[in-house]
Protein backbone atom coordinates (compact mmCIF):
# COMPACT_ATOMS: atom_id res chain seq x y z
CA UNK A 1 126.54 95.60 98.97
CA UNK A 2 125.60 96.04 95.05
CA UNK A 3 125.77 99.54 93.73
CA UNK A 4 123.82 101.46 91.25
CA UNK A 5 124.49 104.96 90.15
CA UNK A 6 126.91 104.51 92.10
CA UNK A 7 124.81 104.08 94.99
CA UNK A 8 124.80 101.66 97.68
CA UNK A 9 122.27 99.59 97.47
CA UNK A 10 120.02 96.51 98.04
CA UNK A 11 119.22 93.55 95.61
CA UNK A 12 115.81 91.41 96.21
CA UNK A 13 116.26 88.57 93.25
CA UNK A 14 113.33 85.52 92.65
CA UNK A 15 113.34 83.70 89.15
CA UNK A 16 114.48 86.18 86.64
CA UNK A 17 112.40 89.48 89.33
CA UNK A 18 115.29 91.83 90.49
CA UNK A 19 114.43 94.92 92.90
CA UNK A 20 116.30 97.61 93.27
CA UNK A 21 116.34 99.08 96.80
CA UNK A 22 117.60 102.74 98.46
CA UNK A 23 116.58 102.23 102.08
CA UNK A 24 118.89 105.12 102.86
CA UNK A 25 116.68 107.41 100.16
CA UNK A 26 113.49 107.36 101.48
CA UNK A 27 113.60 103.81 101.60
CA UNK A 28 113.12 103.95 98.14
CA UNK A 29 112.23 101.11 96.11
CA UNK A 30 113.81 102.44 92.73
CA UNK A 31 112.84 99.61 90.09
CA UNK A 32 111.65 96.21 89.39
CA UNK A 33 112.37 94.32 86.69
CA UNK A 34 110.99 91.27 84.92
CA UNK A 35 113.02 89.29 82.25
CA UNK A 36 115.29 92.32 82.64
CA UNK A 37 112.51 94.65 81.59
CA UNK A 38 110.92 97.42 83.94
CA UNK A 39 108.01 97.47 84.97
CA UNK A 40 108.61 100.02 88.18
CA UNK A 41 110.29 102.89 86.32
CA UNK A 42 113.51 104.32 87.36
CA UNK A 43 115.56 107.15 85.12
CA UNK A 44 118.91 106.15 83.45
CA UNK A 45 119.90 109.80 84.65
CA UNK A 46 119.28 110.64 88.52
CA UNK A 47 120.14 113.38 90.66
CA UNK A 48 120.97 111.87 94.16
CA UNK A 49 121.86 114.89 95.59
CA UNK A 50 118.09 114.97 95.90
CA UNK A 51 116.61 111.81 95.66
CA UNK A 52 113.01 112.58 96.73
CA UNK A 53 112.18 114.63 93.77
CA UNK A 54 113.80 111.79 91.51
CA UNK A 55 110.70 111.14 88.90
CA UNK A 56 110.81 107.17 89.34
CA UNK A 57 110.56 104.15 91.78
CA UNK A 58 108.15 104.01 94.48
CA UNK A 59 108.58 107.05 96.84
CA UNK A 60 106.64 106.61 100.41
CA UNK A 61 104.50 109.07 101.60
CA UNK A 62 103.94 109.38 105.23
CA UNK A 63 103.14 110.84 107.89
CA UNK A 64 100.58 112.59 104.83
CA UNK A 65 100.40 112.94 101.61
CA UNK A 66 99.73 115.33 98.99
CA UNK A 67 99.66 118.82 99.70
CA UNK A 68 98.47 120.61 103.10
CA UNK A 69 98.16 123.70 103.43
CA UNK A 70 97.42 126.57 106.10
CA UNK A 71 96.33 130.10 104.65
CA UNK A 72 97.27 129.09 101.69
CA UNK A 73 100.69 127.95 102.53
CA UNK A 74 101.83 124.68 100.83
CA UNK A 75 103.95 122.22 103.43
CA UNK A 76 102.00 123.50 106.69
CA UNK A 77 99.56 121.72 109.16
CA UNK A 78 97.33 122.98 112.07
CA UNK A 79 97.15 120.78 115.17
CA UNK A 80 93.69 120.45 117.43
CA UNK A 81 95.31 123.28 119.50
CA UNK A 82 95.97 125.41 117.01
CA UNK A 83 99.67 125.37 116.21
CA UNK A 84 100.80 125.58 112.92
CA UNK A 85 103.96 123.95 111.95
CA UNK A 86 105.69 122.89 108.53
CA UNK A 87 105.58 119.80 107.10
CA UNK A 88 106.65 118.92 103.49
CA UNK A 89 104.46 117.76 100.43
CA UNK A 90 104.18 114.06 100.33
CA UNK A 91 105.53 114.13 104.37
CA UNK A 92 108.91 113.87 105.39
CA UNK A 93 109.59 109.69 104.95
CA UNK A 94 110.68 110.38 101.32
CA UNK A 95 113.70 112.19 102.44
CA UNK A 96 115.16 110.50 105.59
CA UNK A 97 117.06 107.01 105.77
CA UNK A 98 115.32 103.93 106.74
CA UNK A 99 116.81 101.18 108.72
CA UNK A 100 116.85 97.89 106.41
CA UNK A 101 116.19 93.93 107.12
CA UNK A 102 116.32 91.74 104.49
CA UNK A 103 114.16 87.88 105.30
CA UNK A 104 116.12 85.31 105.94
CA UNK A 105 114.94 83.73 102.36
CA UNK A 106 116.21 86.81 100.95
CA UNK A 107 112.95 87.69 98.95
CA UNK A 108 112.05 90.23 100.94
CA UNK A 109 113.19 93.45 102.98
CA UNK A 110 111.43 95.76 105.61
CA UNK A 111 112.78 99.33 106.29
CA UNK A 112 111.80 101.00 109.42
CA UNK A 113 111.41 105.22 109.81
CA UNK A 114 111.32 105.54 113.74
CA UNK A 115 110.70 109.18 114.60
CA UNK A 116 113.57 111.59 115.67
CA UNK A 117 114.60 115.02 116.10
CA UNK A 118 114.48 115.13 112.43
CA UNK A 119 110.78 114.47 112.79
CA UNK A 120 109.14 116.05 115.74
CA UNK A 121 109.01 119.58 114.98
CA UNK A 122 107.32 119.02 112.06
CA UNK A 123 105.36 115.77 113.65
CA UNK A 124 105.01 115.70 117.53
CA UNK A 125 104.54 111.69 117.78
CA UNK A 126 106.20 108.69 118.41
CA UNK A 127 106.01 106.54 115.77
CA UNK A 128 107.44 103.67 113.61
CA UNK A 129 107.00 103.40 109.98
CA UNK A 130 107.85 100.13 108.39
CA UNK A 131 107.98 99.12 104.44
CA UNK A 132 108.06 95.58 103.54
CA UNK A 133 108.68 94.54 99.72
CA UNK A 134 108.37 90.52 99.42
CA UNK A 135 108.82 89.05 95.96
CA UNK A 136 106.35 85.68 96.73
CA UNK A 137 107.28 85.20 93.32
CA UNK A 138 109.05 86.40 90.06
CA UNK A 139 105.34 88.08 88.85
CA UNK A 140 104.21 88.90 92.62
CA UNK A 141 105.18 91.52 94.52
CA UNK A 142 103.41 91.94 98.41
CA UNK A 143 103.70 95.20 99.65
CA UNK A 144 102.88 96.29 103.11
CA UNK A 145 103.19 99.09 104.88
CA UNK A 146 103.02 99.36 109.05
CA UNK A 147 102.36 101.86 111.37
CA UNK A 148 103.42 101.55 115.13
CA UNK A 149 102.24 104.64 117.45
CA UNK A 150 104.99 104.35 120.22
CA UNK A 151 103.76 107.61 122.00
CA UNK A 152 101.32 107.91 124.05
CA UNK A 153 98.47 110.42 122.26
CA UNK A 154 96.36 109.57 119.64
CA UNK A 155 98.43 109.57 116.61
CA UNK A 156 96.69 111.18 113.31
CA UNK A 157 98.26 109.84 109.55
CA UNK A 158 97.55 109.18 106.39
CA UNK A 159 99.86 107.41 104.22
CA UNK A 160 100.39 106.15 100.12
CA UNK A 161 102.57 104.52 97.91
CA UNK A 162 103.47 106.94 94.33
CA UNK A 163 104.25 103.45 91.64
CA UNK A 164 105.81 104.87 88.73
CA UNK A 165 104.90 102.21 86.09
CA UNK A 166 107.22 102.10 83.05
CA UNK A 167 105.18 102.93 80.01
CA UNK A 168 106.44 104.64 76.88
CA UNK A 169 104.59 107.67 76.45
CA UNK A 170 102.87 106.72 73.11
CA UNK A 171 101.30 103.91 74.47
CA UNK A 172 99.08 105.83 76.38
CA UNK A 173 96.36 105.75 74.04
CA UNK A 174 96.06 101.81 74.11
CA UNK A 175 96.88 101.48 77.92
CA UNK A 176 93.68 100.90 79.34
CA UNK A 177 93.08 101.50 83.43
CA UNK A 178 90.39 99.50 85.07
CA UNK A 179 89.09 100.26 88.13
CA UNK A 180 86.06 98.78 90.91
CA UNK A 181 83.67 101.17 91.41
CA UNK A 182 84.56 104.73 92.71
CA UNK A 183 83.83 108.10 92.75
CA UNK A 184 86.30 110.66 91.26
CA UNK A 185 87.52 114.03 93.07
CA UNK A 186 90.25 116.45 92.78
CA UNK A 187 91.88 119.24 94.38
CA UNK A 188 90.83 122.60 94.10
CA UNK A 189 93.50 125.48 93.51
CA UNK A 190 92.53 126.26 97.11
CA UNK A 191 93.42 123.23 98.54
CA UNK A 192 89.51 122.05 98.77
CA UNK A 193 88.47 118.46 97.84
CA UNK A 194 86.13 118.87 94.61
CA UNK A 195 82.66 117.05 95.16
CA UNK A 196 82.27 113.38 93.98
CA UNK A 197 81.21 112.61 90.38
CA UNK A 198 80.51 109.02 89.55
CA UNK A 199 83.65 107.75 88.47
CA UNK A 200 84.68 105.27 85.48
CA UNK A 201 85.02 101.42 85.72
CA UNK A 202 87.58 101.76 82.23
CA UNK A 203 89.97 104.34 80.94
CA UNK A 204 92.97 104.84 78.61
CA UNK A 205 95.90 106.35 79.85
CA UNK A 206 95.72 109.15 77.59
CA UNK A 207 92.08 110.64 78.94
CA UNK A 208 93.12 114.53 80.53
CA UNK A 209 90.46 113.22 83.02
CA UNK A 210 92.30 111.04 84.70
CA UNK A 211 95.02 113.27 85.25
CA UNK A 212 95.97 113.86 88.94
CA UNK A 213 92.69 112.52 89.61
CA UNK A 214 91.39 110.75 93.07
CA UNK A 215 89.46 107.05 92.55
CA UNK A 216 87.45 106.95 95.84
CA UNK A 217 86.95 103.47 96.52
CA UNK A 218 83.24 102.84 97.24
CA UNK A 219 82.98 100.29 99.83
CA UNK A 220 85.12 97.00 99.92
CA UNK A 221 86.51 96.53 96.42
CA UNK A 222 84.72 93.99 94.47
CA UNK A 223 87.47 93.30 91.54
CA UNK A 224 91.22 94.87 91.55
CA UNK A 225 93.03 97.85 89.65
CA UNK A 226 94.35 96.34 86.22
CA UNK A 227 96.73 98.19 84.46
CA UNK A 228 96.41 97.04 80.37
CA UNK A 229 99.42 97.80 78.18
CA UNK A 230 99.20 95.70 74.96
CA UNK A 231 102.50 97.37 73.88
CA UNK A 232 104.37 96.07 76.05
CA UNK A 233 102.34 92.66 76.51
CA UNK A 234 101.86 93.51 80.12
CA UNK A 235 98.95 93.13 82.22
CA UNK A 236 99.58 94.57 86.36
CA UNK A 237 96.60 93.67 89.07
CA UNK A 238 96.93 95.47 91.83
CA UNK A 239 94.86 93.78 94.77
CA UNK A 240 93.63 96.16 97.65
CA UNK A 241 91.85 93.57 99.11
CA UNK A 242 94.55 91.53 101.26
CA UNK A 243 93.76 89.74 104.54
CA UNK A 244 94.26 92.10 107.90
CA UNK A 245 95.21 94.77 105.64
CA UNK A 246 93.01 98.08 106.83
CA UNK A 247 90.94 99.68 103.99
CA UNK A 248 92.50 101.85 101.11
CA UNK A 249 90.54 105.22 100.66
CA UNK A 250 91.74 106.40 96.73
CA UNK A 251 93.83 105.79 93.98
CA UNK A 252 95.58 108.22 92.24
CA UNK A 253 96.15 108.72 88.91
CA UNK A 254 99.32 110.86 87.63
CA UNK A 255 102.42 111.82 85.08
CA UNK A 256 104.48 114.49 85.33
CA UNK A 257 104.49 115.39 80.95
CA UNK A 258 103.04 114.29 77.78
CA UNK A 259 106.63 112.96 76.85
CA UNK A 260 107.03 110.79 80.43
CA UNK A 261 107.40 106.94 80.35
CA UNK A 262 105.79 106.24 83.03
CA UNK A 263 102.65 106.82 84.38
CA UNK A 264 101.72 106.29 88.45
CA UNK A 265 99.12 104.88 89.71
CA UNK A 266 99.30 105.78 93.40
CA UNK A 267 97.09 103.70 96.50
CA UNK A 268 96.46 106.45 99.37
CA UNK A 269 94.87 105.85 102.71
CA UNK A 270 93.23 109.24 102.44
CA UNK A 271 92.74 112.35 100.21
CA UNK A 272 95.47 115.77 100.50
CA UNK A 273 94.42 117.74 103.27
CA UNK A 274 92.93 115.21 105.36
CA UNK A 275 94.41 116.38 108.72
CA UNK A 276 92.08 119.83 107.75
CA UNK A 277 89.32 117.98 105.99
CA UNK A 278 88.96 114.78 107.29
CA UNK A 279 88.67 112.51 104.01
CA UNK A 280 90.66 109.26 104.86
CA UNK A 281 92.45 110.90 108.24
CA UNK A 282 93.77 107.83 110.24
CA UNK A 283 93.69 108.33 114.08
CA UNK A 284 96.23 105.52 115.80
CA UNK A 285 95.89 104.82 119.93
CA UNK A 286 98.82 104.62 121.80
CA UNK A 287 100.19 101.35 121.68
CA UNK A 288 98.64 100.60 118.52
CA UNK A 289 99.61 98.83 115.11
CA UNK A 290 98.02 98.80 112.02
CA UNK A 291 98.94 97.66 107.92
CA UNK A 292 98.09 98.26 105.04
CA UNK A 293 98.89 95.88 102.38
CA UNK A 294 98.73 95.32 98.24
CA UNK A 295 100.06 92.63 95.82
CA UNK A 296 101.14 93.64 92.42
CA UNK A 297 100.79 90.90 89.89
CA UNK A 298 102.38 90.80 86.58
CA UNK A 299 100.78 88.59 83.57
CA UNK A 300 102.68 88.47 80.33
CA UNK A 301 105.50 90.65 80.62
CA UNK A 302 107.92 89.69 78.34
């Protein structure tokens, strides 16, 4: 097994594509790089010893995302009876090992989050969570990810991807985001969804708008996210629109500083909150499977 950071970890090569792979972090996909150049971000200097708040890769968000919150509490949840119990920002998948499969053409890998001891008191389901990456070629990247309710109540998610996209902070100005047609939210210091303003078919990367900002998705989207970095010669199309995938709700737009090199552009299934508020809350029968899937295209990197 190749190692990195000194790391175990897993390789997904096409052409001159390498991916860089954690499952036992989250089932982290930590970079991707084209022609040896990045375009998923990952930090020359990591801390492992706590790998879900590692600013880089592609950290998976499920059973929700975002923040929750009870009386104000950040990290709690109330159930349809009433119980309150603690789940963490972003859910828990980010910080437990996956289970790893890599294709037997060895351009793809699917890592599966089955639920445990280490899940139910925060998340009283059965489920199974499964990742797939799948290079279909050295530009192309198919992303899916699968959710399985093995118990036997209704099973309530909502569940995103958090791309870090390698882009040196002074390019932000010339990076343009483009976008099918949405409305724009946010969330309130108080947890509450803001109302919908009419959102923006073309921004740079350096608008304060933008920042931490939800894309609603109105309807089914009529053109794909493009991500426009003339710097770096780099065009990225993310397509939402994949056959049998379910619908994406939002995508979110976010960087941690002025001085990052990367900035995310996140697809979520629903807004924060959504067990509470019900904007993009996923209910699964027993028995039940459902995917959501995205390609990620890359046009001139060099």
């Amino acid at each position: 097994m190749p190692t990195f950071q000194n790391q175990d970890i897993l390789e997904i090569a096409q052409g001159t594509a390498l991916l860089r792979i954690a499952p036992q972090a989250g089932g982290r996909l930590l970079s991707w790089h084209i022609d040896g150049q990045p375009v998923i971000y990952w930090p020359d200097q990591a801390d492992w010893s706590q790998p879900a708040r590692i600013r880089g890769g592609n950290p998976l968000l499920f059973p929700f995302l975002a923040r929750h919150r009870v009386d104000g509490q950040i990290g709690r949840w109330r159930d349809s009876a009433g119980v309150v119990r603690d789940l963490p920002m972003h859910g828990f998948a980010r910080d437990l090992p996956f289970a790893a499969s890599v294709d037997a053409q060895g351009a793809g890998v699917t890592m599966t989050l089955s639920d445990s001891d280490a899940t139910r008191a925060a998340y009283p389901f059965g489920f199974r969570f499964d990742a797939t990456y799948r290079l279909a070629d050295a530009h192309t990247l198919d992303v899916d990810l699968t959710t399985t309710n093995t118990g036997d109540a209704p099973l309530p998610y909502y569940a995103g991807h958090h791309f870090y996209f390698a882009l040196p902070h002074t390019q932000r100005g010339e990076t343009a985001l483009e976008l099918p047609p949405t409305q724009r939210r946010r969330q309130e210091a108080d947890g509450s969804i803001s109302p919908a303003e009419p959102g923006e078919s073309r921004c740079t990367l350096d608008d304060p708008h933008i920042m931490d900002r939800f894309h609603c998705l109105q309807g089914t989207p009529t053109q794909p996210v493009r991500l426009i970095a003339p710097g770096l010669g780099r065009t990225i199309t993310i397509d939402l629109q994949r056959p049998g995938s379910i619908p994406w709700y939002a995508v979110t737009t976010w960087t941690e500083a002025p001085e990052s090199d990367f900035y995310c552009v996140e697809p979520w299934l629903g807004l924060p909150d959504a067990i509470h508020n019900g904007l993009g809350l996923r209910w699964l029968a027993p028995g039940a499977t459902e995917t959501a899937s995205l390609r990620i295209a890359v046009a001139g990197s060099n």
